[in-house]
N, C-alpha and C. Protein backbone atom coordinates (compact mmCIF):
# COMPACT_ATOMS: atom_id res chain seq x y z
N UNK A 1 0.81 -1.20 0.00
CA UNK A 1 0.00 0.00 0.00
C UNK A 1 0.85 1.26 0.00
N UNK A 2 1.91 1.33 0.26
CA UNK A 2 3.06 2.23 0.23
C UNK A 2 4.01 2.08 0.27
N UNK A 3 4.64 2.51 -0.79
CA UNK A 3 5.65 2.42 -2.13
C UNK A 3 6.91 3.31 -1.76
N UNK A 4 8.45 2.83 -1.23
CA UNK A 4 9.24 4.33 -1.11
C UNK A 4 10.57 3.91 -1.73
N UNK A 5 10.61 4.87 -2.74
CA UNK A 5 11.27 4.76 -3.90
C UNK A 5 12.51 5.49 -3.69
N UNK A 6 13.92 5.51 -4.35
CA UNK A 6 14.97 5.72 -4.19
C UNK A 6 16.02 5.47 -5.45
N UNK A 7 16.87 6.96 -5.20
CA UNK A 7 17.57 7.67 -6.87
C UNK A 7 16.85 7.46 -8.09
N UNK A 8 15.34 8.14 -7.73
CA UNK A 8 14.64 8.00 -9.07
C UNK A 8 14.83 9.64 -9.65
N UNK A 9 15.13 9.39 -10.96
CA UNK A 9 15.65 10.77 -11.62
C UNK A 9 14.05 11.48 -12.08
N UNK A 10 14.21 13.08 -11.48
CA UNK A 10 13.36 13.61 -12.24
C UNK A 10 12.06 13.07 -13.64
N UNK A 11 13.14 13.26 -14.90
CA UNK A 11 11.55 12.68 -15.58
C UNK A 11 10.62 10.90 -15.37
N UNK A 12 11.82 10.10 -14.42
CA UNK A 12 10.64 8.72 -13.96
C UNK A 12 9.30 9.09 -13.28
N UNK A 13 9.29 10.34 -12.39
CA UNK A 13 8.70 10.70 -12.02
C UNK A 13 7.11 10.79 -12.58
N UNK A 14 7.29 11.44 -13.57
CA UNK A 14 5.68 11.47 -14.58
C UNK A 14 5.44 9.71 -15.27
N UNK A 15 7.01 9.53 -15.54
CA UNK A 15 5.98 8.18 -15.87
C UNK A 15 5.86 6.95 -14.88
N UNK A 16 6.25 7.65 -13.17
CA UNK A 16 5.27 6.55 -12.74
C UNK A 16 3.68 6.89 -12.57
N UNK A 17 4.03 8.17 -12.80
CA UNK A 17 2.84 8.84 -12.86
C UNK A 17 1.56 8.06 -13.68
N UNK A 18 2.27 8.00 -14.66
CA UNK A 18 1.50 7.28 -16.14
C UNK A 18 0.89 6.18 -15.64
N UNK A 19 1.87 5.49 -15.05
CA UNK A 19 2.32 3.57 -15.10
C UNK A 19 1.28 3.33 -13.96
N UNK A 20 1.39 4.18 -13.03
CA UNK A 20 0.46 3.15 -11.41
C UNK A 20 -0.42 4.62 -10.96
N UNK A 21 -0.60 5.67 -11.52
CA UNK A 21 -1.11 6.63 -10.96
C UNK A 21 -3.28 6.57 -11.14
N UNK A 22 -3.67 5.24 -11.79
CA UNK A 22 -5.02 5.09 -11.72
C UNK A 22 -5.18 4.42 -9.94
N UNK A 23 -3.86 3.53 -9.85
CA UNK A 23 -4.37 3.39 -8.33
C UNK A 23 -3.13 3.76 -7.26
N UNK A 24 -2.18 4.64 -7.78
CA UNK A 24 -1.64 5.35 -6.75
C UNK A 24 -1.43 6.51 -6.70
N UNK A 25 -1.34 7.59 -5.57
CA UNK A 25 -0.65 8.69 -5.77
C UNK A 25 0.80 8.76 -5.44
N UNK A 26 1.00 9.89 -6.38
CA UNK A 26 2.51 9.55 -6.49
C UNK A 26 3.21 10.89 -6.11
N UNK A 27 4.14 11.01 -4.93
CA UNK A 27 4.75 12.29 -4.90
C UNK A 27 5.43 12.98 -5.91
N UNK A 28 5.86 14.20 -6.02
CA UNK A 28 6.72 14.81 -6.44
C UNK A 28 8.16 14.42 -5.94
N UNK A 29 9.19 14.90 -6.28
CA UNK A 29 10.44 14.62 -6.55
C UNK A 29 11.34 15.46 -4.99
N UNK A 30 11.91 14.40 -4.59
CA UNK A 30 12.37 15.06 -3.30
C UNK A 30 14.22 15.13 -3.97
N UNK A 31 14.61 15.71 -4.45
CA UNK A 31 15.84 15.87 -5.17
C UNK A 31 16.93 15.66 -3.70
N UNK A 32 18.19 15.30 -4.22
CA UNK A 32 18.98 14.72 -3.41
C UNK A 32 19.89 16.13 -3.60
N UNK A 33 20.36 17.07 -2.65
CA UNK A 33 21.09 18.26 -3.09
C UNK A 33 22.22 18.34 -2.01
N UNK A 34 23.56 18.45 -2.61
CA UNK A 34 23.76 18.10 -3.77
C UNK A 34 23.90 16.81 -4.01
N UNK A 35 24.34 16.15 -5.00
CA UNK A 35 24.42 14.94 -5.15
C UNK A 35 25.88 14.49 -6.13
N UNK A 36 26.35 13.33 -5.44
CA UNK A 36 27.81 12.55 -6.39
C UNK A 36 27.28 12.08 -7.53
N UNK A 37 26.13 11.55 -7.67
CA UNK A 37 25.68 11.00 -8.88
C UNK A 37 25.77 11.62 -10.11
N UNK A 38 25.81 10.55 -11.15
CA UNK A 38 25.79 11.46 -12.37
C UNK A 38 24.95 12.12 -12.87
N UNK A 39 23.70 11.81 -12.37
CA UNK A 39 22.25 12.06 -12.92
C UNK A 39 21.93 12.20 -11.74
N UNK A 40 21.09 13.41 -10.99
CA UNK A 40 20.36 14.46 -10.12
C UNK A 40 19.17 13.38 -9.82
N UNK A 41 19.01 12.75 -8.89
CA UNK A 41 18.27 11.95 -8.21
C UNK A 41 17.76 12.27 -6.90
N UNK A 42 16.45 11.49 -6.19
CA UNK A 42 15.94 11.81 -5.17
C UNK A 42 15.00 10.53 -4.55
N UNK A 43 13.99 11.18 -3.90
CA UNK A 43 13.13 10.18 -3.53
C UNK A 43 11.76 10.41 -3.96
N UNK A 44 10.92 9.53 -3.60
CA UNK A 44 9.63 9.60 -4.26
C UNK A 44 8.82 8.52 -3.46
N UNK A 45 7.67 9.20 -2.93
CA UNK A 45 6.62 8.07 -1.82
C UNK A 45 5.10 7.48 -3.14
N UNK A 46 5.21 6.76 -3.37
CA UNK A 46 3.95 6.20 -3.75
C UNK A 46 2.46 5.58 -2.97
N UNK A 47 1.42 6.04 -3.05
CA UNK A 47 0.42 5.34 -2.02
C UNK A 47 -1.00 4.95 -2.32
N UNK A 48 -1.31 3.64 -2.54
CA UNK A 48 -2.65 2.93 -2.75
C UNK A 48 -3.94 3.65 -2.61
N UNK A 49 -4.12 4.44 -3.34
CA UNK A 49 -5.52 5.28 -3.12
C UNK A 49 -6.31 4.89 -2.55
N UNK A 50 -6.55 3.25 -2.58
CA UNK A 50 -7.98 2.77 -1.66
C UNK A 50 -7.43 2.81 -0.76
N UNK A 51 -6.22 2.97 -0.39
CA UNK A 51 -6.10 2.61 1.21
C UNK A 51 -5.77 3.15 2.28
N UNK A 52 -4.78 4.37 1.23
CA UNK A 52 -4.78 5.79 2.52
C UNK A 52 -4.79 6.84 1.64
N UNK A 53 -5.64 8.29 2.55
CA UNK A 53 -6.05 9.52 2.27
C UNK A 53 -4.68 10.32 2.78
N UNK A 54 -4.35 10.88 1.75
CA UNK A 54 -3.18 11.74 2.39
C UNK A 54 -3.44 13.33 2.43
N UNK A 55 -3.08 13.85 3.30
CA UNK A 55 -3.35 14.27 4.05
C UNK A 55 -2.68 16.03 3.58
N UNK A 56 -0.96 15.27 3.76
CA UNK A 56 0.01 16.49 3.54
C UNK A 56 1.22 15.45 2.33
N UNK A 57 2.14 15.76 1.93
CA UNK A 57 2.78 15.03 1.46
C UNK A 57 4.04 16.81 1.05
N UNK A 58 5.61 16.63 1.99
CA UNK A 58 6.06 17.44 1.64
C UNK A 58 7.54 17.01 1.53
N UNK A 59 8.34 17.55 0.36
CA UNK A 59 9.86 17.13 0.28
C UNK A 59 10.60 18.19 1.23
N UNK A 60 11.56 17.78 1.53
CA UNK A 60 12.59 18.60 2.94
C UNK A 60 14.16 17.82 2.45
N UNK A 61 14.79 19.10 2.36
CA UNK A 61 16.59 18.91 2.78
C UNK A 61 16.58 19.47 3.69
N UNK A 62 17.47 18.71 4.61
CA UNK A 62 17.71 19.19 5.97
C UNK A 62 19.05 19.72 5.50
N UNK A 63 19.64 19.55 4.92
CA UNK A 63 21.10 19.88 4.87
C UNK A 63 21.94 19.77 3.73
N UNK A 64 23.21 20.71 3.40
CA UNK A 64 23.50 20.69 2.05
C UNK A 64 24.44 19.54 1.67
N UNK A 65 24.45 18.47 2.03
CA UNK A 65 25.30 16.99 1.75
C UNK A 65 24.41 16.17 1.73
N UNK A 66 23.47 15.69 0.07
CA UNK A 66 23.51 14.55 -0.08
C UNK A 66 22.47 14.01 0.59
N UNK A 67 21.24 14.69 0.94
CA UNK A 67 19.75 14.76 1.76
C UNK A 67 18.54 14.59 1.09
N UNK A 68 17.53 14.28 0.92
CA UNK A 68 16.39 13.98 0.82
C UNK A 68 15.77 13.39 0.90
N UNK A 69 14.62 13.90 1.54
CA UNK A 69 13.63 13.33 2.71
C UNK A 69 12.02 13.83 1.89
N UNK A 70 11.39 13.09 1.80
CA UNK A 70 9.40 13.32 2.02
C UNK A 70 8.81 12.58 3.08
N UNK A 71 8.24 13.75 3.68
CA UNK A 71 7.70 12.96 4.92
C UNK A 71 6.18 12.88 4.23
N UNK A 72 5.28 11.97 4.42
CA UNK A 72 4.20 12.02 4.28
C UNK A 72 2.88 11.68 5.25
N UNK A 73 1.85 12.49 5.11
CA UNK A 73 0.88 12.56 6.27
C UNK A 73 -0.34 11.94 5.73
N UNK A 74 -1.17 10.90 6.58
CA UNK A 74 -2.64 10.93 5.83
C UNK A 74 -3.08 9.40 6.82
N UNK A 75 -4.02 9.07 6.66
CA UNK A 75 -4.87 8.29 7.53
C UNK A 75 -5.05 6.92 6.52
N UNK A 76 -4.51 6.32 7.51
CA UNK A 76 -4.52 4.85 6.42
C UNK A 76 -6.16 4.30 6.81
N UNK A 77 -6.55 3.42 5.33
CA UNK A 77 -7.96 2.97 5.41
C UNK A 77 -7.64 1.37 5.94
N UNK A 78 -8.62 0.52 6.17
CA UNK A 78 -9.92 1.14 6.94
C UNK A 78 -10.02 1.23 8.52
N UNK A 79 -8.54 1.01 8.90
CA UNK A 79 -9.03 1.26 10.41
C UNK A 79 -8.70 2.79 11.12
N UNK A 80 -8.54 3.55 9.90
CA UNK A 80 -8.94 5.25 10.01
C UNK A 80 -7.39 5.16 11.50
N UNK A 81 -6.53 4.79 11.11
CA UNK A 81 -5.27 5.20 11.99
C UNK A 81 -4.45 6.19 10.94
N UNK A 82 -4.11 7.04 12.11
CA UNK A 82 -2.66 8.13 10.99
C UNK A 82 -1.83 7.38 10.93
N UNK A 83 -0.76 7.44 9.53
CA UNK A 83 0.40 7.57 9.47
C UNK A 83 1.02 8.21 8.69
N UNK A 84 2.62 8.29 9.43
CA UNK A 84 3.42 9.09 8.80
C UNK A 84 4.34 8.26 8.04
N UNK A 85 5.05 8.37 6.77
CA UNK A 85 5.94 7.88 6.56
C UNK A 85 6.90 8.78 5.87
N UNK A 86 8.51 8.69 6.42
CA UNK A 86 9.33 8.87 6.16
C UNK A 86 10.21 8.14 4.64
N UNK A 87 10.97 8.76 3.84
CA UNK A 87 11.45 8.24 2.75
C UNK A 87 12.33 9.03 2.57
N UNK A 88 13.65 8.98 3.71
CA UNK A 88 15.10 9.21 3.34
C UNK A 88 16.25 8.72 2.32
N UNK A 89 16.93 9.97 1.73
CA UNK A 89 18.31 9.43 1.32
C UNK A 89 19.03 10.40 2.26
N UNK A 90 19.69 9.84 3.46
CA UNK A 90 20.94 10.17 4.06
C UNK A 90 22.34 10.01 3.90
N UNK A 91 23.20 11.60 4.16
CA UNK A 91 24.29 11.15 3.69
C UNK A 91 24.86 10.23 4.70
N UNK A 92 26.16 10.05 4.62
CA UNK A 92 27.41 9.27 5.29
C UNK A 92 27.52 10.62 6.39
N UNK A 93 27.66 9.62 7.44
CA UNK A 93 29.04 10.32 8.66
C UNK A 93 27.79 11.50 9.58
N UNK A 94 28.94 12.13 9.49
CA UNK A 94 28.36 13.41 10.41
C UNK A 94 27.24 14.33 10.23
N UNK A 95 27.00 14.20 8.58
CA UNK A 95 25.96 15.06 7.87
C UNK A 95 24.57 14.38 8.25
N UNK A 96 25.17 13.15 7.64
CA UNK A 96 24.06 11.69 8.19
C UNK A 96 23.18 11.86 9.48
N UNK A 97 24.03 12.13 10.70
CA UNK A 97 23.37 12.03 12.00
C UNK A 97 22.65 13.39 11.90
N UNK A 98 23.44 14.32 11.39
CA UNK A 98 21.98 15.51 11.37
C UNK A 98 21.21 15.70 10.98
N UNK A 99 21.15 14.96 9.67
CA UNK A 99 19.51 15.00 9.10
C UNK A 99 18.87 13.85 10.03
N UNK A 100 18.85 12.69 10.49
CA UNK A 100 18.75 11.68 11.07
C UNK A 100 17.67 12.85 12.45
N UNK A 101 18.85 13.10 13.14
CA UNK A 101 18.24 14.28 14.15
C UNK A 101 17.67 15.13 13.80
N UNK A 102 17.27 16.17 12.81
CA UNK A 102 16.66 16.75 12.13
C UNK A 102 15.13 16.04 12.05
N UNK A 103 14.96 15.01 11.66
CA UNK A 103 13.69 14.23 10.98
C UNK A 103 12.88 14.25 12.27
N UNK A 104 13.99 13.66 13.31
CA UNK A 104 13.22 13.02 14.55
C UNK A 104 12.82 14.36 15.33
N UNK A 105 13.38 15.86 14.96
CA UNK A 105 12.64 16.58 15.79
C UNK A 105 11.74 16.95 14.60
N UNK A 106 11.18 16.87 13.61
CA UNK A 106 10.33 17.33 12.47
C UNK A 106 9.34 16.15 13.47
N UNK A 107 9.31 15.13 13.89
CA UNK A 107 8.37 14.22 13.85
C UNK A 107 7.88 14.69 15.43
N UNK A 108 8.79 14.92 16.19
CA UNK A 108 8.51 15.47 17.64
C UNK A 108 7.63 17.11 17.45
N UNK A 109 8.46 17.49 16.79
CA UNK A 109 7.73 19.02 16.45
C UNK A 109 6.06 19.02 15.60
N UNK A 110 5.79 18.23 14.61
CA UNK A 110 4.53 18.60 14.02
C UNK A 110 4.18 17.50 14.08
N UNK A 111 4.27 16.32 15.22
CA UNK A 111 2.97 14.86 14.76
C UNK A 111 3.25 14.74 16.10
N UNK A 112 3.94 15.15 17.47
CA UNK A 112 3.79 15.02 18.52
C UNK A 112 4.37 13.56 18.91
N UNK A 113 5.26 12.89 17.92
CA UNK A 113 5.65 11.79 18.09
C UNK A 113 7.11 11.62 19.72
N UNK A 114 7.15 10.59 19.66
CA UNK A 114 6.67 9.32 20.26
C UNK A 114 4.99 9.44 20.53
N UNK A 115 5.25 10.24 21.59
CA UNK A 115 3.83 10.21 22.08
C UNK A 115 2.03 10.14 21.46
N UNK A 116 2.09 10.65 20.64
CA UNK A 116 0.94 10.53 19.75
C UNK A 116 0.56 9.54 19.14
N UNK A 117 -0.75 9.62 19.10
CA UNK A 117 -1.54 8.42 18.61
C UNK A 117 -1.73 7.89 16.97
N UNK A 118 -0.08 7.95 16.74
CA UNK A 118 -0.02 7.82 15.16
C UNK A 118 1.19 6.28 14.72
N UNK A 119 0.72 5.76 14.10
CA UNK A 119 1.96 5.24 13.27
C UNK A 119 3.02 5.89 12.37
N UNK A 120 4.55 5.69 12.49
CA UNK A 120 5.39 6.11 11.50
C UNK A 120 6.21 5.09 11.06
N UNK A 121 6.33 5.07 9.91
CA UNK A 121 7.44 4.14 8.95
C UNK A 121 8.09 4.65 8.09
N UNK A 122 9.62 4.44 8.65
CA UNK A 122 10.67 5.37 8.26
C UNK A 122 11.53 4.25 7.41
N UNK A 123 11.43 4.39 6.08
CA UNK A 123 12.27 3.79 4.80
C UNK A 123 13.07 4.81 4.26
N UNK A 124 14.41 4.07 3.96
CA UNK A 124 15.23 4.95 3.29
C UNK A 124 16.57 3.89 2.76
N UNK A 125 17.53 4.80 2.69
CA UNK A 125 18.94 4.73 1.91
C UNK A 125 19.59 5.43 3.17
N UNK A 126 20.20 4.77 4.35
CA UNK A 126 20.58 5.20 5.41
C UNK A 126 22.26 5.43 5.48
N UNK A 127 22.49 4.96 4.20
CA UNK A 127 24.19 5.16 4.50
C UNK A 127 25.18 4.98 5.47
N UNK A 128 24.38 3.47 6.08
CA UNK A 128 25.02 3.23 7.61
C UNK A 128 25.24 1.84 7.71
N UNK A 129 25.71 1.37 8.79
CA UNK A 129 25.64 0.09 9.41
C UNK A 129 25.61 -0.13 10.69
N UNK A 130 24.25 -1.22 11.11
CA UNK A 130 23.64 -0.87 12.08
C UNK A 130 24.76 -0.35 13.38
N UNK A 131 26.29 -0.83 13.19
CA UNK A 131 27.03 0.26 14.34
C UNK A 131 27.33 1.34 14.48
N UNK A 132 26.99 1.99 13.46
CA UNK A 132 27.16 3.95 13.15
C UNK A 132 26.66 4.47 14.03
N UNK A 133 27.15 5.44 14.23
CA UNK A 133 26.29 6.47 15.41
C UNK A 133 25.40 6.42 14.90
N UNK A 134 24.74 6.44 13.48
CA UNK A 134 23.98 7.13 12.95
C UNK A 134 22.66 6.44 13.12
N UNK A 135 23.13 5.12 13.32
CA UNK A 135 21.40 4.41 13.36
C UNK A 135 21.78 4.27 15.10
N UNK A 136 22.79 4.15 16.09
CA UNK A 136 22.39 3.79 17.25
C UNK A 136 21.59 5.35 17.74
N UNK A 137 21.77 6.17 17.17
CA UNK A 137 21.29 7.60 17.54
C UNK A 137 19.67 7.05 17.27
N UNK A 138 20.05 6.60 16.23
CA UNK A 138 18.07 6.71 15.34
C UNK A 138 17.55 5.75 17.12
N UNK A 139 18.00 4.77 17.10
CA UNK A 139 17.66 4.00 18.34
C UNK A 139 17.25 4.19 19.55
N UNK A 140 17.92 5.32 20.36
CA UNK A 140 17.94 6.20 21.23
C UNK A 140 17.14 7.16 21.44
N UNK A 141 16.78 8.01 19.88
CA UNK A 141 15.62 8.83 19.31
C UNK A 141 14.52 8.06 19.80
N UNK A 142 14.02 6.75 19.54
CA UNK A 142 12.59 6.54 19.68
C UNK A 142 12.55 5.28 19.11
């Protein structure tokens, strides 16, 4: 029911549009800035129309190394619960842990998370291994 996609270049964008957009919606282009790649890539959330109403759906760089993030908002069907889902590309290292920290106060700041009565599912391209600061931080976060 939800789809989170990764280094999809600009024009794939319309044609997933084309391809699955009778039964999904499909974000806009969360561009990776800047980026090593040869071709300007990002992320992109896809989501089962019958099954969740979205709500908000917005792209965010937290930072200028190698970032992009769509968080997306909306009420999954049918047992009418929120969720949020996350769809990171994080860089490596030190940049890494700040968008990482970044997200988790975006999720503390506007969905009241931990605490709130929502689901979140955070997919990505984490640029880590599970001994990095970077995910024992994510751990610690929540």
């Amino acid at each position: 029911d939800v789809v989170c996609l990764q280094e999809v270049e600009g024009p794939q964008v319309e044609r997933l549009r084309a391809d699955f957009g009778q039964d999904f919606d499909v974000t806009g282009l969360a561009e990776n800035c800047p980026t090593s790649a040869s071709v300007p890539n990002g992320v992109v959330v896809m989501t089962r129309k019958a099954r969740m109403s979205v709500l908000t759906a917005s792209p965010i760089v937290w930072n200028t190394e190698g970032s992009a993030t769509y968080v997306l908002y909306g009420t999954y069907q049918p047992h009418g619960r929120r969720l949020v889902v996350i769809n990171s590309h994080v860089a490596w290292g030190e940049q890494g842990l700040d968008q990482v920290e970044r997200t988790v106060d975006h999720l503390r700041t506007n969905f009241g998370w931990p605490h709130a009565d929502l689901d979140v599912v955070w997919c990505g391209d984490f640029n880590a291994t599970p001994e990095d600061d970077m995910i024992q931080g994510l751990h610690e976060f929540g």
